[in-house]
N, C-alpha and C. Protein backbone atom coordinates (compact mmCIF):
# COMPACT_ATOMS: atom_id res chain seq x y z
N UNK A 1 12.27 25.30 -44.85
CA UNK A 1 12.54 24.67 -43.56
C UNK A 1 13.59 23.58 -43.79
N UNK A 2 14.49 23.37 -43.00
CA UNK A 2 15.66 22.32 -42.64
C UNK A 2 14.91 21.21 -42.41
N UNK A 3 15.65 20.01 -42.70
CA UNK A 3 15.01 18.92 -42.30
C UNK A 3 15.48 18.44 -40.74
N UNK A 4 16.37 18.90 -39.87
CA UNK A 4 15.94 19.37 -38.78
C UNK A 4 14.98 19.97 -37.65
N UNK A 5 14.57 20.94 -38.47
CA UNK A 5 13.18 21.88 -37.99
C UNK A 5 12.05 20.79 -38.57
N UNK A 6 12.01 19.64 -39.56
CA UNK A 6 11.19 19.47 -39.80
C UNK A 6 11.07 17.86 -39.23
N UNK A 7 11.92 17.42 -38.94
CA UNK A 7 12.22 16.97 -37.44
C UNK A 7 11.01 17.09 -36.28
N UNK A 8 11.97 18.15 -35.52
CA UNK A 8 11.17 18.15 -34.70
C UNK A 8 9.61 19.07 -34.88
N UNK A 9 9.42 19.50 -35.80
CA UNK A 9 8.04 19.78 -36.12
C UNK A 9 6.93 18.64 -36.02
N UNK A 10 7.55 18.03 -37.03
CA UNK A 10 6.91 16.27 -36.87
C UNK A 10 6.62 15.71 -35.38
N UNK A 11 8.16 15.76 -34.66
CA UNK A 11 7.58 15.21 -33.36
C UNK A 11 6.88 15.67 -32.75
N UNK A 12 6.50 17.23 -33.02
CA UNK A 12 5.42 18.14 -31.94
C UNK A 12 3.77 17.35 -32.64
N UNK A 13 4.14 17.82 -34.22
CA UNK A 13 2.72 17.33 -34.33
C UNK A 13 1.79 15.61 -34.32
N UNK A 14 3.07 14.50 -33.93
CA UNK A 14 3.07 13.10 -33.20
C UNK A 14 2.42 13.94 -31.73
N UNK A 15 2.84 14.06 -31.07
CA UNK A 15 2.34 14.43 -29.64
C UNK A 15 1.16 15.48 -29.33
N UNK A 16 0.80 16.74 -30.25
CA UNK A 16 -0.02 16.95 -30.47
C UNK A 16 -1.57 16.30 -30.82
N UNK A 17 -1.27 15.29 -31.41
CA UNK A 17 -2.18 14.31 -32.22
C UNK A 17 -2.63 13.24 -31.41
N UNK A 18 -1.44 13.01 -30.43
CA UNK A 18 -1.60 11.80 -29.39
C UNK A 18 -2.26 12.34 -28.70
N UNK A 19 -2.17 13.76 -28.19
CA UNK A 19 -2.61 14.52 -26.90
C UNK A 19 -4.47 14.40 -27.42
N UNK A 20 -4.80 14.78 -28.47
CA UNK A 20 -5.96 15.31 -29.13
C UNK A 20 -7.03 13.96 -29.00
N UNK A 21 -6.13 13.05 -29.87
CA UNK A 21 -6.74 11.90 -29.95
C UNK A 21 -7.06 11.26 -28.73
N UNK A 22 -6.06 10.63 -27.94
CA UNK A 22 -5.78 9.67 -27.23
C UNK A 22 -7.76 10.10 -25.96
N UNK A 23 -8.02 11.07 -25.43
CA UNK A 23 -9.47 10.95 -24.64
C UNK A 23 -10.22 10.88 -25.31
N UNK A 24 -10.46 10.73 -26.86
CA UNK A 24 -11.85 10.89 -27.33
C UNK A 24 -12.19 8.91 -27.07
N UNK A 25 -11.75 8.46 -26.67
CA UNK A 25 -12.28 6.85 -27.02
C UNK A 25 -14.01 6.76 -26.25
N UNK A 26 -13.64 7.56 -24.54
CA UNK A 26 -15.15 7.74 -24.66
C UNK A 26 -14.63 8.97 -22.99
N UNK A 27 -14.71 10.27 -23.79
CA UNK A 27 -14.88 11.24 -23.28
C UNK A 27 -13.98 11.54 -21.81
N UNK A 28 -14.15 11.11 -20.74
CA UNK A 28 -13.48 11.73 -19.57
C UNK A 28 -12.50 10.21 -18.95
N UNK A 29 -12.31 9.94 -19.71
CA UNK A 29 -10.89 8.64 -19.55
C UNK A 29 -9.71 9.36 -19.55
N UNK A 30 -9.07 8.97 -19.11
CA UNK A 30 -7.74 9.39 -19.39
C UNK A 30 -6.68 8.21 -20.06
N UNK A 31 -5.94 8.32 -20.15
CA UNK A 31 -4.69 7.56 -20.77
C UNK A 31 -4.92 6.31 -19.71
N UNK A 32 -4.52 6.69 -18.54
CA UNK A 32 -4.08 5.98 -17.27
C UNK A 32 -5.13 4.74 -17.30
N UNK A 33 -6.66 5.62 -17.38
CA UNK A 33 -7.86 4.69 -17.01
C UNK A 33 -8.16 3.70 -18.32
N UNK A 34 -7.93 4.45 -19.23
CA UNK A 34 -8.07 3.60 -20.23
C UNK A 34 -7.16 2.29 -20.65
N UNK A 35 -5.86 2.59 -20.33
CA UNK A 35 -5.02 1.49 -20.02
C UNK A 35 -5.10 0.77 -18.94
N UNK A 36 -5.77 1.08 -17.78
CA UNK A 36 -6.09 0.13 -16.55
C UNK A 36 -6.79 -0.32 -16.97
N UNK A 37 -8.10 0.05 -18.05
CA UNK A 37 -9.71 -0.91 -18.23
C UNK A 37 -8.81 -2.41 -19.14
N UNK A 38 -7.76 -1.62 -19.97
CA UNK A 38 -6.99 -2.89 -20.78
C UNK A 38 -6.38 -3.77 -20.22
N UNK A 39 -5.80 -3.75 -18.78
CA UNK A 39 -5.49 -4.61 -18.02
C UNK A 39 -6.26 -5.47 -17.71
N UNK A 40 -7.23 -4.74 -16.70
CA UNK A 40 -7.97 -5.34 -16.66
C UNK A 40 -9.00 -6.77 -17.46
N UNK A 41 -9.00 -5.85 -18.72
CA UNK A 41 -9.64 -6.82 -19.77
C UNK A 41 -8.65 -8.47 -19.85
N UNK A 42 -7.21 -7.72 -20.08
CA UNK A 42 -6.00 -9.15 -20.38
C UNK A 42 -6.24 -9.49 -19.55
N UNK A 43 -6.28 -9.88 -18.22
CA UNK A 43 -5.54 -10.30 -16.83
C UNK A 43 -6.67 -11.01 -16.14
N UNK A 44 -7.44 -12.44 -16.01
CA UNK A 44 -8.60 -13.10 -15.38
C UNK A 44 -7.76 -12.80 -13.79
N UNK A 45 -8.71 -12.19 -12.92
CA UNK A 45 -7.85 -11.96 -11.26
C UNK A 45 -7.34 -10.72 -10.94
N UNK A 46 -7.46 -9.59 -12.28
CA UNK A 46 -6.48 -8.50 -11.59
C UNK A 46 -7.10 -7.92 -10.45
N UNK A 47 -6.00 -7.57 -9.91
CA UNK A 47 -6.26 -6.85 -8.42
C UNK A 47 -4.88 -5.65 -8.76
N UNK A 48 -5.10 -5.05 -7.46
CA UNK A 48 -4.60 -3.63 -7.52
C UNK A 48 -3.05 -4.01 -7.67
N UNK A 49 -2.55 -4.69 -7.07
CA UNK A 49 -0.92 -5.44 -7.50
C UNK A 49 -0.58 -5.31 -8.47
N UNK A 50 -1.23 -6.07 -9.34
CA UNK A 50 -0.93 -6.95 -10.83
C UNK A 50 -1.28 -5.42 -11.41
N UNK A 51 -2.14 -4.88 -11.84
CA UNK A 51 -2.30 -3.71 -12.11
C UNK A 51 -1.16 -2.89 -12.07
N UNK A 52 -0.67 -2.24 -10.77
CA UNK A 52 0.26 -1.75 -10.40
C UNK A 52 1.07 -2.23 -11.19
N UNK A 53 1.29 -3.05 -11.40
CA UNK A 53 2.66 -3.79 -11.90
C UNK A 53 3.13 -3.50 -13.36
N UNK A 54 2.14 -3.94 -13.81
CA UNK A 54 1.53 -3.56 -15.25
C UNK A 54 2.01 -2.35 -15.33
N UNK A 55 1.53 -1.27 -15.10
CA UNK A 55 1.48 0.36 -15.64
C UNK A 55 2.45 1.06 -14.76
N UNK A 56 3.33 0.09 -13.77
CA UNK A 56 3.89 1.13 -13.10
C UNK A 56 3.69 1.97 -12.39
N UNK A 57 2.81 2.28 -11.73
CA UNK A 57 2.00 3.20 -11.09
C UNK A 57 2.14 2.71 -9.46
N UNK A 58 1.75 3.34 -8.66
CA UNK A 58 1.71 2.86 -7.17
C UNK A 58 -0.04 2.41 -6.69
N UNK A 59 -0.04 1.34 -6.00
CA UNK A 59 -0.99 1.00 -5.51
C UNK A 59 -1.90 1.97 -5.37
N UNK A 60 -1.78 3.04 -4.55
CA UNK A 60 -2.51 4.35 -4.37
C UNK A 60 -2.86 4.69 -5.68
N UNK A 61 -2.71 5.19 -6.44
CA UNK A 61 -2.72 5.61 -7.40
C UNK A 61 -4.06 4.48 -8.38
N UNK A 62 -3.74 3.44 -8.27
CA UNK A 62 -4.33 2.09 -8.87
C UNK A 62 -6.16 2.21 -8.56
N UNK A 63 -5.35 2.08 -6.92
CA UNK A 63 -6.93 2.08 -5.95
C UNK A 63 -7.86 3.01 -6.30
N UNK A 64 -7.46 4.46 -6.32
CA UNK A 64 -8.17 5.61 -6.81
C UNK A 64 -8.53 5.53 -7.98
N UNK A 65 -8.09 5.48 -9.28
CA UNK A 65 -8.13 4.67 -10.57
C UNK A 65 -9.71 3.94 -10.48
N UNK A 66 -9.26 2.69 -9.99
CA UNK A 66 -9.88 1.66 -9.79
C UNK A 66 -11.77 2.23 -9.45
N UNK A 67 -11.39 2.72 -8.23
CA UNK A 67 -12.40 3.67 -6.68
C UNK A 67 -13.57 4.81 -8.20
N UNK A 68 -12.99 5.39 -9.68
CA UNK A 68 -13.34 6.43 -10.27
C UNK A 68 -14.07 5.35 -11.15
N UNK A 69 -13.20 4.13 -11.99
CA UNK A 69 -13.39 3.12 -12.87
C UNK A 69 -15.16 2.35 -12.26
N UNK A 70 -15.08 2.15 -10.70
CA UNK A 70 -16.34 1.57 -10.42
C UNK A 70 -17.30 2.67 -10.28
N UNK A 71 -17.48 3.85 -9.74
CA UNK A 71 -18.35 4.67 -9.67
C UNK A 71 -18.80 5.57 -11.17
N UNK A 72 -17.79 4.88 -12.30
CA UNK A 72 -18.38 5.15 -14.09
C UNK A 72 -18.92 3.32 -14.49
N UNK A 73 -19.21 2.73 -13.40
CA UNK A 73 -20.05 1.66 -13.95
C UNK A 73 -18.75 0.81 -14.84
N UNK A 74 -17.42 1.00 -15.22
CA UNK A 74 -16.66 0.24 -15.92
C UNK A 74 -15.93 -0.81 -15.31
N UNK A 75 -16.14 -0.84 -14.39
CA UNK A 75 -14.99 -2.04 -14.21
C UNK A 75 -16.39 -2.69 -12.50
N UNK A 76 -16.20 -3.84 -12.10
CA UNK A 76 -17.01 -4.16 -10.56
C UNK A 76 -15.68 -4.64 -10.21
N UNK A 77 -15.96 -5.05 -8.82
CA UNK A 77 -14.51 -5.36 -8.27
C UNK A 77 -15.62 -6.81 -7.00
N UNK A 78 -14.74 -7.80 -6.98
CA UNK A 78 -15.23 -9.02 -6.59
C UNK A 78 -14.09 -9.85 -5.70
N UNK A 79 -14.46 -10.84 -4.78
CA UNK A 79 -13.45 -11.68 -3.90
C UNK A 79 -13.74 -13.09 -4.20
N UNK A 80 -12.68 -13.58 -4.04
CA UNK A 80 -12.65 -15.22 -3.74
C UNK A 80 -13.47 -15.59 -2.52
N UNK A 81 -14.41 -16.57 -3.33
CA UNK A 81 -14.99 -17.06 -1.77
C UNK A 81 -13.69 -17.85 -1.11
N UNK A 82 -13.54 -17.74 0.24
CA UNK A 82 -12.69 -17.92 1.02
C UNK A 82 -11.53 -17.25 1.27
N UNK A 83 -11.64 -16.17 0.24
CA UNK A 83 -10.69 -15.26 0.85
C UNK A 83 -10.72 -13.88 0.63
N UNK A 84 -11.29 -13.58 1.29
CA UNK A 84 -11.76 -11.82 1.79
C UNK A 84 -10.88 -10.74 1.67
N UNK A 85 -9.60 -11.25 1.90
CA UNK A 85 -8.28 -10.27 1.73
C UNK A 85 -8.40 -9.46 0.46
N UNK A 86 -8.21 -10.53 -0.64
CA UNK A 86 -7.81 -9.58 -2.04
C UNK A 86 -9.02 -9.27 -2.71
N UNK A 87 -8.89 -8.01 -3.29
CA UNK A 87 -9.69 -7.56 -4.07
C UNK A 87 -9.60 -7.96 -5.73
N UNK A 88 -10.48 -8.24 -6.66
CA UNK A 88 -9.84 -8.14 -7.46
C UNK A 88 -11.00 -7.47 -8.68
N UNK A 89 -10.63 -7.17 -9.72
CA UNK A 89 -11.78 -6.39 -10.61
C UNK A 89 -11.88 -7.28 -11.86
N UNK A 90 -13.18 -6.77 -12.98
CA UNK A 90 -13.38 -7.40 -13.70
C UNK A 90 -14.01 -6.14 -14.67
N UNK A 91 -14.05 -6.49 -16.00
CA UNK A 91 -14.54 -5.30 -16.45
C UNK A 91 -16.64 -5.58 -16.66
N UNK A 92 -17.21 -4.99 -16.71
CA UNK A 92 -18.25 -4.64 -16.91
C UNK A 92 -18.90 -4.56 -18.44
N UNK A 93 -20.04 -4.32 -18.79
CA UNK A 93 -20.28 -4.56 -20.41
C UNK A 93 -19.64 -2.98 -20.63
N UNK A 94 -19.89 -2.08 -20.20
CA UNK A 94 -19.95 -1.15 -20.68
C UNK A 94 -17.91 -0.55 -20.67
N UNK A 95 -16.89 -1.44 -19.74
CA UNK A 95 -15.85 -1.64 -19.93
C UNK A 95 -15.62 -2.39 -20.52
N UNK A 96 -16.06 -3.45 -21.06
CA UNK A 96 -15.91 -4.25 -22.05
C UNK A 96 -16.07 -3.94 -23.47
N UNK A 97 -16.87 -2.81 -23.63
CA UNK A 97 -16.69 -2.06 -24.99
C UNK A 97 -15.69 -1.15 -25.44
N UNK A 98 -15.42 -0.26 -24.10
CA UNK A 98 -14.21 0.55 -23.76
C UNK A 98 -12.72 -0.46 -24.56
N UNK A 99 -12.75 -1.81 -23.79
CA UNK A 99 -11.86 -3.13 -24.02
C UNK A 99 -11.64 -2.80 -25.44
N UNK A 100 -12.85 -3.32 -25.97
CA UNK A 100 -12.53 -4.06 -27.57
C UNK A 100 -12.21 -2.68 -28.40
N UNK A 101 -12.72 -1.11 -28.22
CA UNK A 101 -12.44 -0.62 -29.15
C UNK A 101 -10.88 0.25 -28.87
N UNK A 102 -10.64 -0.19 -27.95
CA UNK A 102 -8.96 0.18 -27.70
C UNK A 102 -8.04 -1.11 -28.22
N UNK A 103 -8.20 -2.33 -27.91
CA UNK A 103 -7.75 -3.48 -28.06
C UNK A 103 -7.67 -3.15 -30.13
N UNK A 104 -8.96 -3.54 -30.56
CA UNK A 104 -9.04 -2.46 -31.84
C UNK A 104 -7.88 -1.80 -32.61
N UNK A 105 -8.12 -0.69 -31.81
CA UNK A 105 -7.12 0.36 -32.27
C UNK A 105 -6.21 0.11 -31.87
N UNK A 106 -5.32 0.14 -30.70
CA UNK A 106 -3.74 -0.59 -30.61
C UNK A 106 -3.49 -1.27 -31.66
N UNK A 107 -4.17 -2.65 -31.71
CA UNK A 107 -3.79 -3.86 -32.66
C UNK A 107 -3.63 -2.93 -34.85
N UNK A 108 -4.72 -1.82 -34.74
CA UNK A 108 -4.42 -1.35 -35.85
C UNK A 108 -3.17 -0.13 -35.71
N UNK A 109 -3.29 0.62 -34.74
CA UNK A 109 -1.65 1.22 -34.95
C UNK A 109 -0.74 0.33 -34.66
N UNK A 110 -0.81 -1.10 -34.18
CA UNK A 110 0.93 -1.56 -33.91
C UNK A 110 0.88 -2.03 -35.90
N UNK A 111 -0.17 -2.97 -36.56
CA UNK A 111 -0.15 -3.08 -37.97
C UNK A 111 0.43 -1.74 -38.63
N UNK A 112 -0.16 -0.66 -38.11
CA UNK A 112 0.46 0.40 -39.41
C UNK A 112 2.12 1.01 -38.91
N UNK A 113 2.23 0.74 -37.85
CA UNK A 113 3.42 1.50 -37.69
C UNK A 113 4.81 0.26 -37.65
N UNK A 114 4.54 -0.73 -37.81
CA UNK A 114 5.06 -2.16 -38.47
C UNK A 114 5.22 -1.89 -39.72
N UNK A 115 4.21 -1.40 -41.08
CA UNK A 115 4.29 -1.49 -41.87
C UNK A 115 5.36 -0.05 -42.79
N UNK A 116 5.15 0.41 -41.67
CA UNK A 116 5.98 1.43 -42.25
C UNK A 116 7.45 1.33 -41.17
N UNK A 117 7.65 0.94 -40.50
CA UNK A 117 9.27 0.31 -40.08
C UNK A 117 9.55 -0.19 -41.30
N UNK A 118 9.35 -1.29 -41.35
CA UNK A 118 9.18 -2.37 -42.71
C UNK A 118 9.53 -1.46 -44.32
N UNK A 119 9.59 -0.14 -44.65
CA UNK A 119 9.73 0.56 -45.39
C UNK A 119 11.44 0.47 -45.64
N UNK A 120 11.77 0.80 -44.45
CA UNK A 120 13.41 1.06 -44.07
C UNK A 120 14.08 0.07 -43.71
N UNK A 121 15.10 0.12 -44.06
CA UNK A 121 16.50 -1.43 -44.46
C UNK A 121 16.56 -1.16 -42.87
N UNK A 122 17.16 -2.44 -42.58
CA UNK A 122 17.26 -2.44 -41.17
C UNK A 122 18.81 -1.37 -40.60
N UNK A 123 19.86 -1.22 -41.18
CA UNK A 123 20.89 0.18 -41.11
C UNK A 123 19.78 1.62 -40.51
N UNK A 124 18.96 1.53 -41.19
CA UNK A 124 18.37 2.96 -41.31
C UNK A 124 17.21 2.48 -39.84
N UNK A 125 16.61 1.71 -40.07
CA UNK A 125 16.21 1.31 -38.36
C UNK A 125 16.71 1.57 -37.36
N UNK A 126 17.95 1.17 -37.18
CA UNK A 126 19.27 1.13 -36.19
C UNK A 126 19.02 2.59 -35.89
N UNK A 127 19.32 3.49 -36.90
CA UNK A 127 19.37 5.00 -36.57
C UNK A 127 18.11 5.48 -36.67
N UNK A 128 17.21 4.98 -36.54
CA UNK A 128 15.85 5.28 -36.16
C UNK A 128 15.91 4.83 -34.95
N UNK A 129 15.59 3.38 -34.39
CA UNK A 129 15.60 3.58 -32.94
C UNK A 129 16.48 3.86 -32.11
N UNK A 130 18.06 4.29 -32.63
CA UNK A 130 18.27 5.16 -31.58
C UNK A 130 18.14 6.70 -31.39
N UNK A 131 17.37 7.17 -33.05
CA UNK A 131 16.74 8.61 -32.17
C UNK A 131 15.92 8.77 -31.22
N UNK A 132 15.20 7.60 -31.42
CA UNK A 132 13.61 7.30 -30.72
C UNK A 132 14.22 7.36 -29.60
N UNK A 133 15.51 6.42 -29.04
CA UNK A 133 15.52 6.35 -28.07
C UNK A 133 16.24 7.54 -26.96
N UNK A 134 16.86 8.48 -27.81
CA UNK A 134 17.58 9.82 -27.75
C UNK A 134 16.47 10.39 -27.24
N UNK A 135 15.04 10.52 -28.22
CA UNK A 135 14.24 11.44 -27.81
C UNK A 135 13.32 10.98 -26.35
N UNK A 136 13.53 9.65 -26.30
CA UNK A 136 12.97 9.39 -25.06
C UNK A 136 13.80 9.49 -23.75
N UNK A 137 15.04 9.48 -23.74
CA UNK A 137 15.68 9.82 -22.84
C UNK A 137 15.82 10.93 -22.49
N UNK A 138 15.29 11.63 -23.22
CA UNK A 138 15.39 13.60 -23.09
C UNK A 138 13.81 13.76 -22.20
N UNK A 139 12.70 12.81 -22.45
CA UNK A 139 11.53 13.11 -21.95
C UNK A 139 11.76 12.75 -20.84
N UNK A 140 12.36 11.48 -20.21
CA UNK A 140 12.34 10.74 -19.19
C UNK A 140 13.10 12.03 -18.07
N UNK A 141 14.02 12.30 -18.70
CA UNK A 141 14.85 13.19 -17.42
C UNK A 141 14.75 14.26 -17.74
N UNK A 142 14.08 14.96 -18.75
CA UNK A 142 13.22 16.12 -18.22
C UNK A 142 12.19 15.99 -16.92
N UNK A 143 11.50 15.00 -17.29
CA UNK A 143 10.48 14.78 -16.34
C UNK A 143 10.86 15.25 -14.69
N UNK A 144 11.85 14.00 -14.61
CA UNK A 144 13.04 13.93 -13.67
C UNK A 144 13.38 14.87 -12.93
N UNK A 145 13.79 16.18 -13.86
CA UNK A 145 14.62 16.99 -13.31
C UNK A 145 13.60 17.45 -12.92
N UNK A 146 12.16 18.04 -13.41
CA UNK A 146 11.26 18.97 -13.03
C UNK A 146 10.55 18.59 -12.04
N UNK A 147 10.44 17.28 -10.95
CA UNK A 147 9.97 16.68 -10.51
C UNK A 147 10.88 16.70 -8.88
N UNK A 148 12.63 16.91 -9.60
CA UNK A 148 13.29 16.61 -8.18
C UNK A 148 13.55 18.18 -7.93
N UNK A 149 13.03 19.34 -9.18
CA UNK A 149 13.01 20.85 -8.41
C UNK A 149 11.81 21.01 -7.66
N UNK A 150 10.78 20.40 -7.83
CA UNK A 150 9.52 20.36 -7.40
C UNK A 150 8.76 21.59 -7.71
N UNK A 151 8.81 21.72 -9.21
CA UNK A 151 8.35 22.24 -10.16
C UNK A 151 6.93 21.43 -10.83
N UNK A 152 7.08 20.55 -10.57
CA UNK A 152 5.65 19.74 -11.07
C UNK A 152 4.34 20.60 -11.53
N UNK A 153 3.87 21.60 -11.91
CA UNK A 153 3.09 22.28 -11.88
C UNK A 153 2.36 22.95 -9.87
């Protein structure tokens, strides 16, 4: 095999691995929810806004999130006395475990994948993140394109 092919072999089996890994933290989470429970956790006050904001996502999207997050007991959602308007959430014990063992693991993959940047002279970085960033611009407007044929599945 070329170190081309072995290339992008690598990147399949990065995304493979992410795909595999990333729901087992506790079974029917998704990416989305599991990074909302982490918001949640950082943020004393979040409400569906700040949230939104955070992950990019649309309010709708948040609310429903949010609407799945309280009916799995992970997250309660609470108001300011005196003001009824905003909603805002908090995590729960049992999101609060969700919290720490993602918080956890992030904090140990950003250490290992630091430590191995850290391998390579900063020249060879340079042309590392701009493949990274090559290969992310290929995901982004793939997405894009399949989205404005309305191909989306």
């Amino acid at each position: 095999m070329n170190i081309e092919n072995e290339i992008i072999f690598s990147l399949k089996k990065i995304q493979e691995n992410t795909e595999l890994f990333a729901p087992n933290i506790d079974g029917e989470l998704s990416i989305s929810q599991i990074h909302c429970i982490s918001i949640i956790g950082d943020n004393e006050d979040a409400n569906v806004t700040k949230i939104s904001n955070e992950l990019e996502m649309t309010t709708g999207a948040i609310t429903k999130m949010c609407k799945k997050l309280l009916s799995q007991d992970l997250v309660e959602k609470y108001q300011e006395t005196g003001n009824k308007q905003k909603i805002y959430y908090k995590l729960t014990e049992s999101g609060q475990r969700i919290y720490k063992i993602h918080k956890k693991l992030h904090d140990k993959i950003q250490r290992d994948k630091k430590s191995i940047v850290e391998k390579y002279t900063e020249d060879e970085q340079v042309i590392i993140l701009g493949f990274l960033n090559d290969i992310n611009s290929l995901i982004d407007n793939t997405f894009k394109d399949i989205e404005k044929d309305g191909n989306m599945y």
